[in-house]
Protein backbone atom coordinates (compact mmCIF):
# COMPACT_ATOMS: atom_id res chain seq x y z
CA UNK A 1 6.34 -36.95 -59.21
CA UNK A 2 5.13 -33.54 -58.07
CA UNK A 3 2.17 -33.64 -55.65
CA UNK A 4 0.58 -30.59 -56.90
CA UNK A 5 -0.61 -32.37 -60.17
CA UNK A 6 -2.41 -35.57 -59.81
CA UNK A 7 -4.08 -37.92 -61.98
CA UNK A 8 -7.69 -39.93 -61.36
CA UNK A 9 -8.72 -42.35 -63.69
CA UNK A 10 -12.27 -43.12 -63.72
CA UNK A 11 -14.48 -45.61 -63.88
CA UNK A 12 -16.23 -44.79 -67.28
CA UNK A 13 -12.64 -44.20 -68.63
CA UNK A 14 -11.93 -40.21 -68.31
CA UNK A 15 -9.03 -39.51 -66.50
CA UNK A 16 -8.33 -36.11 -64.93
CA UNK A 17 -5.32 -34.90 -64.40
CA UNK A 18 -5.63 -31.68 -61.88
CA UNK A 19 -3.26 -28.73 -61.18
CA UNK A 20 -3.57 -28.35 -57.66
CA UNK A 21 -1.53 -24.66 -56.30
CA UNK A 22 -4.17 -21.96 -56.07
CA UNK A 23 -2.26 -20.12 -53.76
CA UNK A 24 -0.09 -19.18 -56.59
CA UNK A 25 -3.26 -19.51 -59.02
CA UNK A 26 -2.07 -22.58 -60.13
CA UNK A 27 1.45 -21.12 -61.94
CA UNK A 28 3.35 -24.08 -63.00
CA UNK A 29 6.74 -24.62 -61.95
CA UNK A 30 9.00 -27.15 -63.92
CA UNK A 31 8.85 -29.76 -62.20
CA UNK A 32 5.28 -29.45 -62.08
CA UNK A 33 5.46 -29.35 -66.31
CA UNK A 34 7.18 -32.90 -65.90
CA UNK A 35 4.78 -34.56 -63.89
CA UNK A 36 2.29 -33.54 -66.07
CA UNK A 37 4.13 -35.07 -69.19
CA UNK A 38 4.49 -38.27 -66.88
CA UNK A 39 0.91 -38.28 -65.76
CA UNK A 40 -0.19 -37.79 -69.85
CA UNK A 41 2.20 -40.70 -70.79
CA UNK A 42 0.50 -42.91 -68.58
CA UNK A 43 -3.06 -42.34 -69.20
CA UNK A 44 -1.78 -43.04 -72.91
CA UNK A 45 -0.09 -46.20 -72.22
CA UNK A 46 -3.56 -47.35 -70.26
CA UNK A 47 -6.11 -48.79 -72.76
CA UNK A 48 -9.06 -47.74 -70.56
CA UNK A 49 -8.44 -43.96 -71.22
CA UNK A 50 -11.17 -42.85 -73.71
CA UNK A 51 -10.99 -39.20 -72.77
CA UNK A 52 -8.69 -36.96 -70.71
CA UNK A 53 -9.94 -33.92 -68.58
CA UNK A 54 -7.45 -30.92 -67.43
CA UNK A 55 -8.84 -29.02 -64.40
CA UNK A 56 -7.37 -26.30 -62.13
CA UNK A 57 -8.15 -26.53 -58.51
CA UNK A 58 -9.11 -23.77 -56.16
CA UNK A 59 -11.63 -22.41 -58.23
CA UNK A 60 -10.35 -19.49 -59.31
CA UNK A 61 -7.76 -20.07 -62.15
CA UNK A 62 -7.47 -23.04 -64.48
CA UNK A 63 -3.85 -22.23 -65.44
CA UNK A 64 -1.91 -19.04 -65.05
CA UNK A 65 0.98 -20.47 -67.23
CA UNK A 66 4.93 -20.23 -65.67
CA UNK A 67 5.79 -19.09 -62.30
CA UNK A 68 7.51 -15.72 -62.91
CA UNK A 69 9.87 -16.64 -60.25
CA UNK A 70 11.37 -18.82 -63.18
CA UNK A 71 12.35 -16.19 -65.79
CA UNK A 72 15.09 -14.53 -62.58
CA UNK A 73 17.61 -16.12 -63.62
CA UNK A 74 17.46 -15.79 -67.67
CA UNK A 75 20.98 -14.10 -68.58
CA UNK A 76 19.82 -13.36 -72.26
CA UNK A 77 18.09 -14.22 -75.48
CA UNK A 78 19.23 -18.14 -75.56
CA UNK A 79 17.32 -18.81 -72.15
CA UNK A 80 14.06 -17.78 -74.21
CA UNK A 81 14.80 -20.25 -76.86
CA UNK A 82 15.18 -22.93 -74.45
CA UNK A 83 12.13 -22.19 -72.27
CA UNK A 84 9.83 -21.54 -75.36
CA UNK A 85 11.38 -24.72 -76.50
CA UNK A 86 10.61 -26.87 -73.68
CA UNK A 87 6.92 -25.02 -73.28
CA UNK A 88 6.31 -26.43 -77.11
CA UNK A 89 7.09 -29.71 -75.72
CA UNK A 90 4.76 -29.44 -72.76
CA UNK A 91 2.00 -28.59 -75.62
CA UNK A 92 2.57 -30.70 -78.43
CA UNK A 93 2.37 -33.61 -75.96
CA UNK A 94 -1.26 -32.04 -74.35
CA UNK A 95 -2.15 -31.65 -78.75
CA UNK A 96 -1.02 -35.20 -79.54
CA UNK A 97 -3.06 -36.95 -76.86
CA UNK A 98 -4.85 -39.70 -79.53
CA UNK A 99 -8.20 -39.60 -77.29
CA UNK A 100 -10.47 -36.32 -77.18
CA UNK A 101 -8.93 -34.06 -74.41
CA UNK A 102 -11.16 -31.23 -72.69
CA UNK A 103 -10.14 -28.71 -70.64
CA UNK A 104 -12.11 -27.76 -67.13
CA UNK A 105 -11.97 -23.91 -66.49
CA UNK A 106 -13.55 -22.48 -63.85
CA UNK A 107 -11.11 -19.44 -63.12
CA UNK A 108 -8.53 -17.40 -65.41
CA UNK A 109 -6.76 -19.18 -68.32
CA UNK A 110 -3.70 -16.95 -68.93
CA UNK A 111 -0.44 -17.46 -70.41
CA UNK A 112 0.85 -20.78 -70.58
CA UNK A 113 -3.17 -21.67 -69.59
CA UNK A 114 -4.45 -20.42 -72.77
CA UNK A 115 -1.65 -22.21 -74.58
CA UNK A 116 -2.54 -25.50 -72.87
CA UNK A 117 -6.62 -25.15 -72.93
CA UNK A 118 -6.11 -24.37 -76.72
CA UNK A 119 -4.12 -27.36 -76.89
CA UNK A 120 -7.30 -29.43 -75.84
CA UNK A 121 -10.10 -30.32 -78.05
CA UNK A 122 -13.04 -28.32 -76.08
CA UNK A 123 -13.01 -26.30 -73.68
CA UNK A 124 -15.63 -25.51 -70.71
CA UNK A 125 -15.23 -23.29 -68.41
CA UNK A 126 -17.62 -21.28 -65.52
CA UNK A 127 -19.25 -18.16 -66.10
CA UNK A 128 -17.14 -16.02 -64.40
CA UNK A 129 -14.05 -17.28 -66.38
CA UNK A 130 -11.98 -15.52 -68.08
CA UNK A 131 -8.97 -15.81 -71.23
CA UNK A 132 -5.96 -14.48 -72.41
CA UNK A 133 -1.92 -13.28 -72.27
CA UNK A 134 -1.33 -10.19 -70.94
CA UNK A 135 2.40 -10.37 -71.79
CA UNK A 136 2.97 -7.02 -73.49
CA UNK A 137 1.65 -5.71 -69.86
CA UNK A 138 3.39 -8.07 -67.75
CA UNK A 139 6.52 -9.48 -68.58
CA UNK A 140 7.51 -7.64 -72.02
CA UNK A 141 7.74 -11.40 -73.44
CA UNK A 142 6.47 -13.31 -76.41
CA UNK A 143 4.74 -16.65 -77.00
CA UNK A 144 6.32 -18.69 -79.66
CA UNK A 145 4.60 -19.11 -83.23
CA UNK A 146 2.86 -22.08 -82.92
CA UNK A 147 1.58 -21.62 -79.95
CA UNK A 148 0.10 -18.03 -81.43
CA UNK A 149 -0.94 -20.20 -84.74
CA UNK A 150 -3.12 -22.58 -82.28
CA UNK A 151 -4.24 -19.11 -80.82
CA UNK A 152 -5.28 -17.78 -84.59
CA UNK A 153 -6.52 -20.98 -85.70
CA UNK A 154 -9.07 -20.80 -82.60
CA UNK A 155 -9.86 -17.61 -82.23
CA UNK A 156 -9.11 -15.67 -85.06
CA UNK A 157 -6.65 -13.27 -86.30
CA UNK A 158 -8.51 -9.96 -84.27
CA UNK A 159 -9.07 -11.74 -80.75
CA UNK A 160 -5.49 -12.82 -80.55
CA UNK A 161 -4.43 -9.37 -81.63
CA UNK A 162 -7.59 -7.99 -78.67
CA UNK A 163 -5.17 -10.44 -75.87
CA UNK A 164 -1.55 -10.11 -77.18
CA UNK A 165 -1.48 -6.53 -78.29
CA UNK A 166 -3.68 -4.64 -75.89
CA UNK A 167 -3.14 -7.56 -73.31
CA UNK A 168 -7.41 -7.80 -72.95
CA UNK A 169 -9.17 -10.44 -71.90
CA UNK A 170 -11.90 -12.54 -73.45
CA UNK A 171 -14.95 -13.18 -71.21
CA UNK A 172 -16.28 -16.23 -71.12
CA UNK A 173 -19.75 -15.23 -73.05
CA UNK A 174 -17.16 -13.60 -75.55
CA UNK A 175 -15.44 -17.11 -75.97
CA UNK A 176 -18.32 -19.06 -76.48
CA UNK A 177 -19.29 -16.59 -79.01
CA UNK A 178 -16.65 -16.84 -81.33
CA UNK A 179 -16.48 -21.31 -80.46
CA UNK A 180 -13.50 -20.62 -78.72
CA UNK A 181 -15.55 -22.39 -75.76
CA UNK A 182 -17.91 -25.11 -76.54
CA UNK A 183 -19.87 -24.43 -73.36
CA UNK A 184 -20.56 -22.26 -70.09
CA UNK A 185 -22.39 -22.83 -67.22
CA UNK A 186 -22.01 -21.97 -63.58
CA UNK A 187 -19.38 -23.28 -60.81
CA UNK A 188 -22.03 -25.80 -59.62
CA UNK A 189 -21.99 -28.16 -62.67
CA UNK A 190 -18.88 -27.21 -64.45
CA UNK A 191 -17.96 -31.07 -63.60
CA UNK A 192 -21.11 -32.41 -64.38
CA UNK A 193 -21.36 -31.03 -67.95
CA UNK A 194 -17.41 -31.96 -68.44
CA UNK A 195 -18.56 -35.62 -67.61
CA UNK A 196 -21.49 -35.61 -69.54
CA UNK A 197 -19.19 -34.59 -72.55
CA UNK A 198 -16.35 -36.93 -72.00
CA UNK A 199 -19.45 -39.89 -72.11
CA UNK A 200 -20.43 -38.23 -75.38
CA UNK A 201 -16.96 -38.52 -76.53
CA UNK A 202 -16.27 -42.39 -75.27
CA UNK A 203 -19.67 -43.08 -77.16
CA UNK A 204 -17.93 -42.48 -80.49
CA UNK A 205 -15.52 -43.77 -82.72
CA UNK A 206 -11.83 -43.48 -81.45
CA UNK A 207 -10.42 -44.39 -85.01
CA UNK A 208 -11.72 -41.56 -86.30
CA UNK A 209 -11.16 -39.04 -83.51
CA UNK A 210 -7.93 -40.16 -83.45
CA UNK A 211 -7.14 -39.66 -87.29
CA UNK A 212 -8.98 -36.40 -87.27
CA UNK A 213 -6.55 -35.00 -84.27
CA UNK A 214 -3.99 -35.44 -86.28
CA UNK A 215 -5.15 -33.77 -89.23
CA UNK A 216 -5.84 -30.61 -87.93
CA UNK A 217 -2.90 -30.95 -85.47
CA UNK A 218 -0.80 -31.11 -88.85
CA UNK A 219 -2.54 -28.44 -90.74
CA UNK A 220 -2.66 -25.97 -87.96
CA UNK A 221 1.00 -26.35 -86.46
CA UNK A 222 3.30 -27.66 -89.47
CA UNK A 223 0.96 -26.47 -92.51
CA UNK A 224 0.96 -30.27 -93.54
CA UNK A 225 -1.93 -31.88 -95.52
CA UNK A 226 -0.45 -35.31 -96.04
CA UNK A 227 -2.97 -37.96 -94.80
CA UNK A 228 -2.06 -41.22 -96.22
CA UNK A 229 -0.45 -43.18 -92.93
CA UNK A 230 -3.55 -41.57 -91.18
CA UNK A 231 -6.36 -42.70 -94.12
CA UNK A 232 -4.27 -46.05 -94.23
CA UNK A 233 -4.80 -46.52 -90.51
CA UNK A 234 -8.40 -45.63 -90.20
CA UNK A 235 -9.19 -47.90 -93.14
CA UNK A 236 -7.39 -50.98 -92.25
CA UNK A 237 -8.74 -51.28 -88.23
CA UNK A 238 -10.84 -53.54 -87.22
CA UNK A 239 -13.11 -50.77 -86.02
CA UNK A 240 -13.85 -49.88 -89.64
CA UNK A 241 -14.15 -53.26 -90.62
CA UNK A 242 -16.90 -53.99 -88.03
CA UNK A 243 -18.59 -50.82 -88.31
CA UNK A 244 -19.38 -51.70 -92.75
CA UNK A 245 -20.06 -55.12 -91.43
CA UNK A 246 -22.67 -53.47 -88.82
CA UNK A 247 -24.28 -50.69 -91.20
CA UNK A 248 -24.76 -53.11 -94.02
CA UNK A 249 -26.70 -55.56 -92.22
CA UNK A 250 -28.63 -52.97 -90.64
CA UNK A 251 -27.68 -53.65 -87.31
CA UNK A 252 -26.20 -50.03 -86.99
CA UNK A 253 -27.82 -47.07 -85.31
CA UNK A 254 -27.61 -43.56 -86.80
């Protein structure tokens, strides 16, 4: 397990899982990719997980995607594949977390950190944050399509063209304008308010969070609309069952 990400598991039953290198604004190196797949598999083998929380530490970035000490070695084309291959992996684990996930941002969210805070369900972040992939000024590289179709299906079809083609960065009053961001506030109670929202998000029903994940997960990624295993599976819990049993004898609270 790589030190520099950790996970904490709390009491009400948000876990956090933290990227902890701000001297290198919190670039992640491989190994630092597989601890966090580790770290996600066991908050989703542990019951008591209602909600998951990704933060950057330092206070200055969230994510800055890759190390760029990585891509040395590529000899050509191939090496891409493989990396954007194994960066899609890295994602679509983050996307098919069955709780609500929420990303922390108090910093820069660039690269590989706008791919993963897109990834999550809502996003907070400080004022002084800041969003985007500066690739066709940086490294001359590309993101792969679904990672750019989670980008569109966020943000739009002109914002992603405002970061990937003229390599500009969203604000964070510009992200909360177009519900990139569900909230901003300032350094002080960036935690606070991600707390408050993981409670809002343990208050309510996981069966349906769950199945609604998935739906969008399928529409937006694989342009998928079949439902039935999901409809079948919300239907038959027990959750379901007890909620009718609930609301019809008025016991139920709106």
């Amino acid at each position: 397990m790589n030190e520099r990400v950790s996970l904490t598991i709390h009491q009400s039953g948000a876990a956090e899982i933290v990227i902890d290198r701000p001297e290198r604004h919190n670039a992640m190196t491989i190994d630092m990719y597989e601890s966090l797949l580790t770290l996600i598999a066991d908050c989703a083998n542990d019951s008591d997980v209602r909600c998951v929380m990704f933060r950057g530490a330092g206070g200055k970035s969230f994510v800055s995607g890759t190390d760029i000490a990585y891509f040395k070695d590529f000899r050509n084309g191939r090496d891409g594949v493989a990396y954007e291959a194994f960066v899609e992996r890295v994602i679509d684990t983050v996307e098919r977390i069955a709780v609500p996930t929420i990303a922390v941002i108090d910093g820069w969210a660039v690269g590989g950190g706008l791919a993963l805070a897109t990834a999550c369900d809502f996003r907070l972040c400080s004022n002084g944050s800041r969003f985007g992939a500066p690739i066709a000024k940086t490294l001359s590289n590309t993101l792969s399509s679904r990672n750019i179709a989670r980008l569109y299906a966020a943000l739009g079809v002109p914002q992603v063209k405002r970061m990937l083609l003229l390599a500009e960065y969203l604000t964070a009053q510009e992200a909360l304008a177009c519900g990139y961001v569900y909230h901003v506030c300032s350094q002080d109670t960036l935690q606070d308010d991600a707390h408050t929202l993981a409670q809002r998000l343990m208050a309510l029903s996981p069966v349906t969070q769950k199945a609604v994940k998935e739906s969008l997960r399928r529409m937006v990624v694989e342009q998928r609309l079949d439902d039935e295993d999901l409809i079948e599976e919300v239907y038959g819990s027990a959750q379901f069952k007890d909620a009718v049993v609930a609301f019809t004898s008025g016991s139920s609270t709106q």
